[in-house]
N, C-alpha and C. Protein backbone atom coordinates (compact mmCIF):
# COMPACT_ATOMS: atom_id res chain seq x y z
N UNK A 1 -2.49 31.64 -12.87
CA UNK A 1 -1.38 30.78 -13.22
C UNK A 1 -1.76 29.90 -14.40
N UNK A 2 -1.11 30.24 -15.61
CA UNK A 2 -1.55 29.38 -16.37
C UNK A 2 -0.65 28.03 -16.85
N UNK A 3 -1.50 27.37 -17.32
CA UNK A 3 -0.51 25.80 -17.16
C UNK A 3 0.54 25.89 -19.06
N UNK A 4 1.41 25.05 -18.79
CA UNK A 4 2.88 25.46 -19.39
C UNK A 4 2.43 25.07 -20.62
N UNK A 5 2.67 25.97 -21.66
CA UNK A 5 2.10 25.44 -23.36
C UNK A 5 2.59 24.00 -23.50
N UNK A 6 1.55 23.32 -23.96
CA UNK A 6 1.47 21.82 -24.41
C UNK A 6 1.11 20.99 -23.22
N UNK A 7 0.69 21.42 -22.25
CA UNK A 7 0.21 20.68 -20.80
C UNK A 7 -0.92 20.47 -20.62
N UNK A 8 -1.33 19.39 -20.55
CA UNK A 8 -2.81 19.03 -20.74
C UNK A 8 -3.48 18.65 -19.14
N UNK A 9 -4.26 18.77 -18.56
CA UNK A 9 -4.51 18.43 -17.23
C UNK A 9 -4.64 16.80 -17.09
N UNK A 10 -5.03 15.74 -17.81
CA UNK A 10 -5.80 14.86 -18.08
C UNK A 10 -3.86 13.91 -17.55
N UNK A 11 -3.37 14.79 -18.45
CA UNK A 11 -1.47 14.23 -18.40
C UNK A 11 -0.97 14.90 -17.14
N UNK A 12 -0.91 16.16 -17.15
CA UNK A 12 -0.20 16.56 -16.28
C UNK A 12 -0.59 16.12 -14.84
N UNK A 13 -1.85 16.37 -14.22
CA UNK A 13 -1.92 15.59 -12.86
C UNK A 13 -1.57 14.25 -12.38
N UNK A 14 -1.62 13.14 -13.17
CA UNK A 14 -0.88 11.68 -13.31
C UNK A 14 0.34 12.44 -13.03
N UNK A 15 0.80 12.69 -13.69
CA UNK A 15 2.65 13.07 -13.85
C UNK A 15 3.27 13.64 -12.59
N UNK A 16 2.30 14.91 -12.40
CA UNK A 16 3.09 14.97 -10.83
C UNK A 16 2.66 14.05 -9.55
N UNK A 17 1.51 12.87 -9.66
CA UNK A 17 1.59 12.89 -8.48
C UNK A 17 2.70 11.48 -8.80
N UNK A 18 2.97 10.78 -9.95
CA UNK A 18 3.79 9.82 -10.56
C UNK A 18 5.33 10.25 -9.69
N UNK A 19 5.55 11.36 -10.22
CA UNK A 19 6.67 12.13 -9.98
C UNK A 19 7.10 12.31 -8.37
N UNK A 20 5.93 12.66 -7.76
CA UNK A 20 5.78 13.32 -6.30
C UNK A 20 6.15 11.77 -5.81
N UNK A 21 5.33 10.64 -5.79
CA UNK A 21 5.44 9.60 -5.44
C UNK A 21 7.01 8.88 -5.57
N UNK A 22 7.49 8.91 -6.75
CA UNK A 22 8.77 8.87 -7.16
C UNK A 22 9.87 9.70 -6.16
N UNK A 23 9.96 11.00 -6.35
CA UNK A 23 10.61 11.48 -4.84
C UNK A 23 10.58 11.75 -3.75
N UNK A 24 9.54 11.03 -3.31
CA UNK A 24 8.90 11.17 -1.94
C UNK A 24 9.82 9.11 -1.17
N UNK A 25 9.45 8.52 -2.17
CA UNK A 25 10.24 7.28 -2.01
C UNK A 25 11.70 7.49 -1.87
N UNK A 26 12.04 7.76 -2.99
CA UNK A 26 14.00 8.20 -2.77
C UNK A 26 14.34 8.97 -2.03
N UNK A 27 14.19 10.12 -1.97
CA UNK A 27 14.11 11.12 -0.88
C UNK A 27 13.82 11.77 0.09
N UNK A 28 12.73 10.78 0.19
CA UNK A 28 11.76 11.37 1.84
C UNK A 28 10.81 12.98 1.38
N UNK A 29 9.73 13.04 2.22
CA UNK A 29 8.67 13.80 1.96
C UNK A 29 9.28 14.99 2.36
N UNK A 30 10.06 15.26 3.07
CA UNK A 30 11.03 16.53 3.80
C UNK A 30 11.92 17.14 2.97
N UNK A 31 12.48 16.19 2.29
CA UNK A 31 13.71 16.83 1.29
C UNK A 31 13.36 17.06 -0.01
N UNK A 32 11.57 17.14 -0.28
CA UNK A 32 11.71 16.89 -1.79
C UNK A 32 10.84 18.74 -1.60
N UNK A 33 10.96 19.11 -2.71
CA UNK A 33 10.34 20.40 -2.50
C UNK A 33 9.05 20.56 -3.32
N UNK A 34 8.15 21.48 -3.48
CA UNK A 34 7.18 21.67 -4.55
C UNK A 34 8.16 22.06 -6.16
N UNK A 35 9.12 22.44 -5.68
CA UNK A 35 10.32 22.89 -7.00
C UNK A 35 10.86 21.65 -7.91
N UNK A 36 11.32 20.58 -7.06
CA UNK A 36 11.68 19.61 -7.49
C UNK A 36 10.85 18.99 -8.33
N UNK A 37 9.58 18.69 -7.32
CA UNK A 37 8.35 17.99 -8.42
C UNK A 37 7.90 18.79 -9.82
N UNK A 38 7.60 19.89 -9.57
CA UNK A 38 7.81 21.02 -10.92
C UNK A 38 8.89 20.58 -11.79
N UNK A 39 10.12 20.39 -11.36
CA UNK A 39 11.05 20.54 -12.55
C UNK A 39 11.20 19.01 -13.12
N UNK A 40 10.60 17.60 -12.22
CA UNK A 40 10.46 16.34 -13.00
C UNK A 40 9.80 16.22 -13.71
N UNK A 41 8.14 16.93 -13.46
CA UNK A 41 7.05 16.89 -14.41
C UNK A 41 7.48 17.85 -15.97
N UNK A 42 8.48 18.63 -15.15
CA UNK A 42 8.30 19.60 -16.23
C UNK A 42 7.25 21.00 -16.36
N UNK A 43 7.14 21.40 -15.51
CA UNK A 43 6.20 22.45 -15.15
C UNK A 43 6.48 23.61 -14.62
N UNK A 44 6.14 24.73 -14.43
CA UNK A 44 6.59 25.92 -13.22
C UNK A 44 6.18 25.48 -11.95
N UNK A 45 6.81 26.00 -11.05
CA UNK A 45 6.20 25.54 -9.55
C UNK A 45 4.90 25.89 -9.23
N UNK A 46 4.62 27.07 -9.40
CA UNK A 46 2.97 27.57 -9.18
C UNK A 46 2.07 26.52 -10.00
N UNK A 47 2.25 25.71 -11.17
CA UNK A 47 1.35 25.35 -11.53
C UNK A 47 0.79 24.08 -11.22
N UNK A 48 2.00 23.84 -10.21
CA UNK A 48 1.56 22.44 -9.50
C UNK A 48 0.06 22.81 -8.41
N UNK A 49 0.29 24.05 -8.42
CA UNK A 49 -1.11 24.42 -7.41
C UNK A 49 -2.62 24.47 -7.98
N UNK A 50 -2.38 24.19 -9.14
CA UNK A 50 -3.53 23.91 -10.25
C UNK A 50 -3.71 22.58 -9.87
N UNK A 51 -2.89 21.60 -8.88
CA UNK A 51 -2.91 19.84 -9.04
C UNK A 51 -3.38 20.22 -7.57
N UNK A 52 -2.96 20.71 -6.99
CA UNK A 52 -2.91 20.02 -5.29
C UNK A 52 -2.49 21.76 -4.49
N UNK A 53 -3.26 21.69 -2.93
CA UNK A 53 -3.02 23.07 -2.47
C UNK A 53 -1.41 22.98 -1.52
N UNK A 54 -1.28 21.98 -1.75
CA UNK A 54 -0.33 22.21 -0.98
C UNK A 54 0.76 20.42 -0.68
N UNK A 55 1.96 20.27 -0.06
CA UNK A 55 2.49 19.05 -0.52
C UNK A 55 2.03 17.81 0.43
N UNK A 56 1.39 18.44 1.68
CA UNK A 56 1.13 17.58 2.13
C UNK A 56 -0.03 16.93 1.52
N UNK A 57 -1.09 17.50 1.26
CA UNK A 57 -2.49 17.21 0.37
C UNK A 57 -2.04 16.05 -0.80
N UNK A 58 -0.92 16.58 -1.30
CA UNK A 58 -0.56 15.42 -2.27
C UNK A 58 0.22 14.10 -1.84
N UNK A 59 0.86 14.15 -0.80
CA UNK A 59 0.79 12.65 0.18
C UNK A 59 0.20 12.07 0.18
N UNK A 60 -0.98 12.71 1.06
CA UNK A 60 -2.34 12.50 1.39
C UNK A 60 -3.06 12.26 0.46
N UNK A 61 -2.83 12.40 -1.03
CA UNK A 61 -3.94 11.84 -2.19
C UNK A 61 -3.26 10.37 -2.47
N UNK A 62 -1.87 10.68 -2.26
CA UNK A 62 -1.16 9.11 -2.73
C UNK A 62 -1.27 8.25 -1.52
N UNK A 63 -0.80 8.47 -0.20
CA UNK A 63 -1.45 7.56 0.35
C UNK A 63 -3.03 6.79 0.23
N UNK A 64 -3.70 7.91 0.59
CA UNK A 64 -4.99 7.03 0.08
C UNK A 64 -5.39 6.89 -0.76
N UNK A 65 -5.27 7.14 -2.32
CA UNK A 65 -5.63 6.62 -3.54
C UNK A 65 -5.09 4.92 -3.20
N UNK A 66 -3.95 4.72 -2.83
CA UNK A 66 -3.09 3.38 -2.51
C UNK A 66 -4.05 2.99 -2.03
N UNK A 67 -4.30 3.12 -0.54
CA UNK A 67 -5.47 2.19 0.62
C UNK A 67 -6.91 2.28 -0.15
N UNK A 68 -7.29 3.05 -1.13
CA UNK A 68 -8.67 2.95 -1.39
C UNK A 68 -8.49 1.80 -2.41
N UNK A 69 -7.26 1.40 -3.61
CA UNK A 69 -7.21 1.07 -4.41
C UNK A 69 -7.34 -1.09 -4.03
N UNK A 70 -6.03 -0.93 -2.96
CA UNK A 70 -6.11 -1.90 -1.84
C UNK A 70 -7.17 -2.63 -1.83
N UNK A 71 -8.10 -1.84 -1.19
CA UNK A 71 -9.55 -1.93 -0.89
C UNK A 71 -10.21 -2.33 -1.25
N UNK A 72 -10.43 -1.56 -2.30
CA UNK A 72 -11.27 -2.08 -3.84
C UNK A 72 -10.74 -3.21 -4.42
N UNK A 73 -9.63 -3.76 -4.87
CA UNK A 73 -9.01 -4.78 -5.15
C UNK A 73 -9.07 -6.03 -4.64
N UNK A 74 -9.00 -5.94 -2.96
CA UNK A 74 -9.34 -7.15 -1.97
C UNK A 74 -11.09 -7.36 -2.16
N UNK A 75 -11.83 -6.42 -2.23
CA UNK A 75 -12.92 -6.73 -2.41
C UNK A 75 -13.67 -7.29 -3.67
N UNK A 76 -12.58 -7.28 -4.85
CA UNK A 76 -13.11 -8.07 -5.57
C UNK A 76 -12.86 -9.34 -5.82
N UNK A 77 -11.59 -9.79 -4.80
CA UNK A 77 -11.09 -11.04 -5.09
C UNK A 77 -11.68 -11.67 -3.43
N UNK A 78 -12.42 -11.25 -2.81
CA UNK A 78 -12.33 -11.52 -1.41
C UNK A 78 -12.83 -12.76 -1.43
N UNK A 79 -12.62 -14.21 -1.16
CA UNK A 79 -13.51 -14.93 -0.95
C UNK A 79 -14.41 -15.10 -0.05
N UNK A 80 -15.92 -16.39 -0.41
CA UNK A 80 -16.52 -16.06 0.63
C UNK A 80 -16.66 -17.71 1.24
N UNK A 81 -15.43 -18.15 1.52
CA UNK A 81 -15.30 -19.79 1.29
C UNK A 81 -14.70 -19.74 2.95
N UNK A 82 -14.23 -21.38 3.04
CA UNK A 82 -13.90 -21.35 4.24
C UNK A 82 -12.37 -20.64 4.93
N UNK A 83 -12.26 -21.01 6.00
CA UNK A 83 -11.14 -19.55 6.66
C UNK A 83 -10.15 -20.37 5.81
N UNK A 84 -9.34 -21.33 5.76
CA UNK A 84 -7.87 -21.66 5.56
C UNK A 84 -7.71 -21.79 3.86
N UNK A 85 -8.92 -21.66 3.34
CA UNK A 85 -8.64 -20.70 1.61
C UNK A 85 -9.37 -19.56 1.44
N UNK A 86 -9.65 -18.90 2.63
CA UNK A 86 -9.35 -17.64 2.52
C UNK A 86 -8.29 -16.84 2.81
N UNK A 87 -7.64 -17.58 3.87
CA UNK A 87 -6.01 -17.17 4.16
C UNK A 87 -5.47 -16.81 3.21
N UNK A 88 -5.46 -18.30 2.52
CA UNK A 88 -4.39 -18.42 1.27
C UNK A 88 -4.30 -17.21 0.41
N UNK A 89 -5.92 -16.97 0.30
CA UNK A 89 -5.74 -16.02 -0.93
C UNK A 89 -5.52 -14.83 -0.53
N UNK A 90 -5.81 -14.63 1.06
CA UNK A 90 -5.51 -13.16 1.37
C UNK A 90 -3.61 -13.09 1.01
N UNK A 91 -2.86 -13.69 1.22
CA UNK A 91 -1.64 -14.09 1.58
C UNK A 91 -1.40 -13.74 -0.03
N UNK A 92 -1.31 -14.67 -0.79
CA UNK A 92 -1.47 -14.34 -2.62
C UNK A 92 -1.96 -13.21 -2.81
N UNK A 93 -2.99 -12.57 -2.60
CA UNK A 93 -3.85 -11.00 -2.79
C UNK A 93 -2.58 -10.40 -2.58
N UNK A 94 -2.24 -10.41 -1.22
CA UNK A 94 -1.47 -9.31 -0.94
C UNK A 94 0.40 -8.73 -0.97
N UNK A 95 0.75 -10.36 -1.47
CA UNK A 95 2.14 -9.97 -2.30
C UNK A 95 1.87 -9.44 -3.64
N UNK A 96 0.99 -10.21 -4.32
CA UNK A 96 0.90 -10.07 -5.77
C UNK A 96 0.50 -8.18 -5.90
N UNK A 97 -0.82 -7.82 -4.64
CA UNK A 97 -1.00 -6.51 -5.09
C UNK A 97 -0.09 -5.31 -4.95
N UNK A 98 1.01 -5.66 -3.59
CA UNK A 98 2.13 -4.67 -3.21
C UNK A 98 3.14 -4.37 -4.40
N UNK A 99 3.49 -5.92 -4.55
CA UNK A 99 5.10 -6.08 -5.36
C UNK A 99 4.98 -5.47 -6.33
N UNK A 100 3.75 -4.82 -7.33
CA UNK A 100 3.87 -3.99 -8.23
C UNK A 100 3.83 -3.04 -7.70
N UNK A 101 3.88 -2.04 -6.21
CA UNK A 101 3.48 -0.88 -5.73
C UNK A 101 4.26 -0.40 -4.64
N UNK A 102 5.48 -0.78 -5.27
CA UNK A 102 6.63 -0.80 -3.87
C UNK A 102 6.75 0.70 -3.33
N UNK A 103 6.62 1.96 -4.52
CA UNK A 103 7.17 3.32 -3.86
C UNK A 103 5.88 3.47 -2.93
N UNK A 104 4.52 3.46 -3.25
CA UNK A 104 3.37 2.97 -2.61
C UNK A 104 3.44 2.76 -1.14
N UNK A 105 3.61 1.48 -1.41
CA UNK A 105 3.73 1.07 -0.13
C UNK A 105 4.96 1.90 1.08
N UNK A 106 6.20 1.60 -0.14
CA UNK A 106 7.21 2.45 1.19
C UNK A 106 6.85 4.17 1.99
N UNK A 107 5.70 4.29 1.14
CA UNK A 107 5.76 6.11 1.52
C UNK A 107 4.17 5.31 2.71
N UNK A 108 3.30 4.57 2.11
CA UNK A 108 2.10 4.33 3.32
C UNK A 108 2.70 4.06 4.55
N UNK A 109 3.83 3.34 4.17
CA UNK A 109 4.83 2.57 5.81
C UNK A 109 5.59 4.08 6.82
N UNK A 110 5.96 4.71 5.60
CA UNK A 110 7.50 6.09 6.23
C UNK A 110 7.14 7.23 6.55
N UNK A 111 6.36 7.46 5.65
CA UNK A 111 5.97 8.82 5.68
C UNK A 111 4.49 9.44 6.61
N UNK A 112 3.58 8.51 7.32
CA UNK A 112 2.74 8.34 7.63
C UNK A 112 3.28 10.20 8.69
N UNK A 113 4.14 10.17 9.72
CA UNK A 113 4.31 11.05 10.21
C UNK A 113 4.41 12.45 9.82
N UNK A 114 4.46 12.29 8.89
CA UNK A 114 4.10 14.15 8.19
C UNK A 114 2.77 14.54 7.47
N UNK A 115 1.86 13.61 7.80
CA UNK A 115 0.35 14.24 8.12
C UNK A 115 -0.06 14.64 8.95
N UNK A 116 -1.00 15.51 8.70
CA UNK A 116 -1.84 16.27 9.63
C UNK A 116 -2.58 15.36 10.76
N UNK A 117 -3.04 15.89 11.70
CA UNK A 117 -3.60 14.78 12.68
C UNK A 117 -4.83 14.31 12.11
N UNK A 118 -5.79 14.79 11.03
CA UNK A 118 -7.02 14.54 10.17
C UNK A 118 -6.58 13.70 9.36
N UNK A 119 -5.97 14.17 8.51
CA UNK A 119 -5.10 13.15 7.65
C UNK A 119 -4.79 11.80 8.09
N UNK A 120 -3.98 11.35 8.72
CA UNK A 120 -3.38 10.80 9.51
C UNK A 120 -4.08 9.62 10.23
N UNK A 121 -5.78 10.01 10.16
CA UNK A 121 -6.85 9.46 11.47
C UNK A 121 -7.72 9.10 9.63
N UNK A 122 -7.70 9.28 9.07
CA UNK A 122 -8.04 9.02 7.45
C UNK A 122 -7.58 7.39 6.59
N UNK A 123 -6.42 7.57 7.31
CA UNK A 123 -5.47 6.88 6.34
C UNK A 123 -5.26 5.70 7.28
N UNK A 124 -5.06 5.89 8.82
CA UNK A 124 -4.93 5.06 9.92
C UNK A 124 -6.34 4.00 9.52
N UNK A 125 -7.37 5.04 9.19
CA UNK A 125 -8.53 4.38 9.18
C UNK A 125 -8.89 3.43 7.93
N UNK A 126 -8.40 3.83 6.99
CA UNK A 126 -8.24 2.93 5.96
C UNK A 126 -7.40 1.71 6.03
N UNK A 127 -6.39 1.81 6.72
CA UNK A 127 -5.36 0.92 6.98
C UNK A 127 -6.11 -0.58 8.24
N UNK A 128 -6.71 0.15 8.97
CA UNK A 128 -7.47 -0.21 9.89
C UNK A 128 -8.57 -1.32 9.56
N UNK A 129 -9.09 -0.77 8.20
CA UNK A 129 -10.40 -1.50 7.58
C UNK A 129 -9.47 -2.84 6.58
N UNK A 130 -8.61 -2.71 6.21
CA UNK A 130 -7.89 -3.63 5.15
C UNK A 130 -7.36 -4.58 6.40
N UNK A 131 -6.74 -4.30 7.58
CA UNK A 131 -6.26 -5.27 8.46
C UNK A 131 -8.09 -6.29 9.35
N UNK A 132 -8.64 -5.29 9.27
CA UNK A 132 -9.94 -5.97 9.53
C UNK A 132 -10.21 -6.86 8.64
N UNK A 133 -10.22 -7.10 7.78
CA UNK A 133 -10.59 -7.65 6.73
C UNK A 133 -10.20 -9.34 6.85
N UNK A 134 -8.43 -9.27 7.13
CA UNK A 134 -7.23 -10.21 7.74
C UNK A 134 -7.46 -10.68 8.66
N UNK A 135 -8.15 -10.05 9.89
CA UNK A 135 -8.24 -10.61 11.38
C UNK A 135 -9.88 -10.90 11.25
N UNK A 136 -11.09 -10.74 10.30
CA UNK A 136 -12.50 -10.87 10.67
C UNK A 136 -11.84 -12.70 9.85
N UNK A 137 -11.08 -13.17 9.00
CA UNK A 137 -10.89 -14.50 8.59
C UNK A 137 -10.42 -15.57 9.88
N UNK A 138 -9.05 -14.72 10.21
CA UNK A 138 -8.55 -15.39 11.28
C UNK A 138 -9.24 -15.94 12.76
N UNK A 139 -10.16 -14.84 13.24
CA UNK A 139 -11.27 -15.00 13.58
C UNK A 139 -11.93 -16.34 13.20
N UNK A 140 -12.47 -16.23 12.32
CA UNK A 140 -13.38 -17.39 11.58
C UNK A 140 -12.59 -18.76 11.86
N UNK A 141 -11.35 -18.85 11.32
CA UNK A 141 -10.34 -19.67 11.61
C UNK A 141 -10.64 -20.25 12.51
N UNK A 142 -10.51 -19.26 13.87
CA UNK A 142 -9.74 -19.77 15.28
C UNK A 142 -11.44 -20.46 15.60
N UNK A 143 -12.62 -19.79 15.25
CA UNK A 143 -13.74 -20.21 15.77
C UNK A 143 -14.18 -21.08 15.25
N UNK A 144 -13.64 -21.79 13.91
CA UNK A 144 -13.79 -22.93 13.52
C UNK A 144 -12.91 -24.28 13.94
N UNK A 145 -11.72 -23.30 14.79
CA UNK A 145 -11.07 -24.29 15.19
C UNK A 145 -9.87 -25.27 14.09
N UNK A 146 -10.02 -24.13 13.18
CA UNK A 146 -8.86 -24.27 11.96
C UNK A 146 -7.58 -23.55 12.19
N UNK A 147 -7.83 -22.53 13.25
CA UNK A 147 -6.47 -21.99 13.61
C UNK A 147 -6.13 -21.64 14.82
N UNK A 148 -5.13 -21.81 15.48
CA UNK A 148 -4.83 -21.68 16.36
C UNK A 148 -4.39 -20.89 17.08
N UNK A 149 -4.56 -19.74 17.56
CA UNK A 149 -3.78 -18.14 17.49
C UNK A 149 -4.76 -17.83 19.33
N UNK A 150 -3.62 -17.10 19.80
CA UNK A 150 -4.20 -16.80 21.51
C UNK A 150 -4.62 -15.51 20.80
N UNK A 151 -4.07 -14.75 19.84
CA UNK A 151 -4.41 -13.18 19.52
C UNK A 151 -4.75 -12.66 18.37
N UNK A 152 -6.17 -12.81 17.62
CA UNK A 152 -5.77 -12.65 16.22
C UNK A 152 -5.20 -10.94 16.09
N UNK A 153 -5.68 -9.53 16.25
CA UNK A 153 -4.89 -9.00 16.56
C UNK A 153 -3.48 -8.98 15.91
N UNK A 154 -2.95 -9.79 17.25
CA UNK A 154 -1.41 -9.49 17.08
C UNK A 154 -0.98 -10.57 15.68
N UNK A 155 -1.40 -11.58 15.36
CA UNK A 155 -1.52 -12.74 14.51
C UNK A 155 -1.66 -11.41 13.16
N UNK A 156 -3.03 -10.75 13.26
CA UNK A 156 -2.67 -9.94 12.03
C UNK A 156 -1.79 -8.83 11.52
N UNK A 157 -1.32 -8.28 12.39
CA UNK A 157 -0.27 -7.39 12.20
C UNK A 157 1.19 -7.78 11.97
N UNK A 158 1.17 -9.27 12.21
CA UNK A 158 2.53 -9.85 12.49
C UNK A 158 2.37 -10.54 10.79
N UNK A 159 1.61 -10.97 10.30
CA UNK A 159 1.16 -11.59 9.04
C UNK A 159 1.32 -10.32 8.25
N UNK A 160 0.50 -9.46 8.22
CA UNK A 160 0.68 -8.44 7.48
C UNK A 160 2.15 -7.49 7.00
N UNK A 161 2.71 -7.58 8.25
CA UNK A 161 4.17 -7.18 8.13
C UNK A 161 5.09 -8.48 7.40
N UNK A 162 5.34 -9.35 7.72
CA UNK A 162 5.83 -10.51 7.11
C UNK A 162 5.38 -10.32 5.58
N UNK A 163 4.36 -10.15 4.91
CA UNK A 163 3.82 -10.20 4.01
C UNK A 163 4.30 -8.83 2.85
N UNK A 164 4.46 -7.82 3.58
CA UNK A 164 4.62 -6.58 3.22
C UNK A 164 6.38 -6.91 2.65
N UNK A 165 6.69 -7.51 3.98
CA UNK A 165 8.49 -7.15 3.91
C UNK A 165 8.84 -8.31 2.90
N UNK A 166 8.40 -8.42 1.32
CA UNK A 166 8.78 -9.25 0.62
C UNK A 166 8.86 -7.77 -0.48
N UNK A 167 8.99 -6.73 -0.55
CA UNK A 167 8.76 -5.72 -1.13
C UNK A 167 10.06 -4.89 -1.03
N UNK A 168 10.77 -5.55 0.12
CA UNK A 168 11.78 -4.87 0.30
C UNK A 168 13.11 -6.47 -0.02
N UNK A 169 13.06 -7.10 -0.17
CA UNK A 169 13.74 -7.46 -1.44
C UNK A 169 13.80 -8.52 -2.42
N UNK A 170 12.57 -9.09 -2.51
CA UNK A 170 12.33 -9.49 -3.81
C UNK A 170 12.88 -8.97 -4.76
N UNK A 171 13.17 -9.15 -6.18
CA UNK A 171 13.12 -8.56 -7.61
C UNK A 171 13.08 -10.22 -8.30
N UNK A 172 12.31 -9.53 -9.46
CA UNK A 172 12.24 -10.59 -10.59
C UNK A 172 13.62 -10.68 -11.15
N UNK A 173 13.05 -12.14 -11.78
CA UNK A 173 14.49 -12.51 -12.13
C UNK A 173 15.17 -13.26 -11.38
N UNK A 174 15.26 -13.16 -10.14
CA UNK A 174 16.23 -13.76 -9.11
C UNK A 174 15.82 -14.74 -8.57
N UNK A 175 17.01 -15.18 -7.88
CA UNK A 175 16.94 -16.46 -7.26
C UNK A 175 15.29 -17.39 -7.22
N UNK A 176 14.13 -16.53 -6.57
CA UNK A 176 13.00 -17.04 -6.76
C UNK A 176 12.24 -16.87 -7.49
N UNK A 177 11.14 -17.72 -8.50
CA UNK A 177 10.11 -17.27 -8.87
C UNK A 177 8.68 -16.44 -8.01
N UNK A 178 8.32 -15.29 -8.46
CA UNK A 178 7.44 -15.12 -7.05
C UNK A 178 5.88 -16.40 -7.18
N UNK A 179 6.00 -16.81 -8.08
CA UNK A 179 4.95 -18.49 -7.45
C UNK A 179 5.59 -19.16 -6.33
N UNK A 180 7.21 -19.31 -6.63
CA UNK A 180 7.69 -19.95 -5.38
C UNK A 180 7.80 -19.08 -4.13
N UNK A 181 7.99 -17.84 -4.21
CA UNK A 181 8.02 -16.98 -2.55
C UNK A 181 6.18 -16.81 -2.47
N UNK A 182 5.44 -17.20 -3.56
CA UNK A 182 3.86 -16.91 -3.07
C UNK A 182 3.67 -18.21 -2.09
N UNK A 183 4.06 -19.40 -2.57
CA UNK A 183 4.16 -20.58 -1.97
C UNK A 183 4.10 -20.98 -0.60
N UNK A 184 5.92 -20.40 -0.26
CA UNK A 184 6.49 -20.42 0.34
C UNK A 184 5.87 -19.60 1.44
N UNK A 185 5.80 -18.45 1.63
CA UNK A 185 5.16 -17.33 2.23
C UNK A 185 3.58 -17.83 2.62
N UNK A 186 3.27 -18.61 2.09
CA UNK A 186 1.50 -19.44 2.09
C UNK A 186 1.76 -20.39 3.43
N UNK A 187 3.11 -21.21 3.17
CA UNK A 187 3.44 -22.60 4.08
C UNK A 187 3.76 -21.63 5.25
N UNK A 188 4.76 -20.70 5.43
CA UNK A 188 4.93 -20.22 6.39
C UNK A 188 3.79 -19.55 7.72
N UNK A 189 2.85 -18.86 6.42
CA UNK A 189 1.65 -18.23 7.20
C UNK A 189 1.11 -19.04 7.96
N UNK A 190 0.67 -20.38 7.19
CA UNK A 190 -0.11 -21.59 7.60
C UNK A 190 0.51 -21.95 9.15
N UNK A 191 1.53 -22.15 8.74
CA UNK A 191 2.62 -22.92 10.30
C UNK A 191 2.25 -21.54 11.05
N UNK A 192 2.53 -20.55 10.87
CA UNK A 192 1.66 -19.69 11.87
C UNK A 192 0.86 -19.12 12.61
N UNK A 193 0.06 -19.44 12.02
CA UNK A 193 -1.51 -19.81 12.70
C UNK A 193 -2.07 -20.95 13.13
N UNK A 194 -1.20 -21.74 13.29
CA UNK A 194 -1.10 -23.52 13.53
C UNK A 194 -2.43 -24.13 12.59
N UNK A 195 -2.42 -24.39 11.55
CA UNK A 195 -3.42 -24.72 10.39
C UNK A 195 -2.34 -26.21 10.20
């Protein structure tokens, strides 16, 4: 299968998984075909198999390219200060890193069910290590006696979701500046963990 005159690999793999990601958000991972992504990139269908063996594999690269990227990102801003400004910044980290990565995120949240059970135990696990990250602070918090929480646990999953669901409708421009929903979203966390 050779790749389509003027197609460079360096371009073309960005593009479909750009693309894949793109209709996997609007359309769900079910309704989009290997055809479709071919004909956004601009490609024949076979030559998407030069990118990826197959569509789930390419989920599976965008989900976790996302959680590895996550990852890497929190770890360079992670502080190593006390729990209630480390909150903060986890709280700031993690609007500021989503809100540019909304199709991202909506396919890590939706689509999780059309992986493989390997897959699936991959990505769970990545997801797993970034919420650790949230609850080893809160922790610190509660054992410093800076926060108040019967469960960090449930405290982090409930933070994390709150945090996430500013992705679904924020937009710039509007009503808020996101300094003021970073703010805002900071005071709220705080009152939640009784800080």
């Amino acid at each position: 299968m050779a790749r389509k005159t003027g197609s460079h690999s360096e371009i073309t793999g960005p593009r479909i998984r750009a693309e894949a990601q793109r209709l996997f958000a609007r359309h769900g991972f079910a309704a989009v075909s290997m055809r479709q992504i071919a004909a956004a990139v601009g490609v024949q269908a076979g030559a998407l198999y030069l990118y990826t063996p197959d569509k789930e594999a390419l989920l599976f690269d965008l989900l976790k390219s996302h959680m590895e990227e996550l990852l890497s990102a929190w770890a360079e801003v992670a502080p190593r200060t006390e729990p209630l400004a480390a909150l903060e910044t986890f709280v700031r980290f993690h609007i500021r890193f989503n809100l540019t990565r909304a199709e991202a995120v909506f396919l890590s949240y939706m689509e999780l069910r059309n992986l493989s059970p390997g897959n699936f135990a991959v990505i769970e696990g990545l997801r797993r290590a970034y919420e650790t990250e949230l609850e080893k602070i809160l922790i610190a918090g509660r054992a410093a006696g800076v926060f108040a929480l019967p469960d960090t646990k449930l405290a982090t999953l409930a933070i994390i979701a709150m945090l996430t669901g500013v992705n679904t409708w924020y937009r710039e421009g509007g009503r808020l500046s996101l300094d003021t929903v970073e703010a805002t979203y900071w005071d709220m966390v705080r009152k939640a963990v009784g800080a």
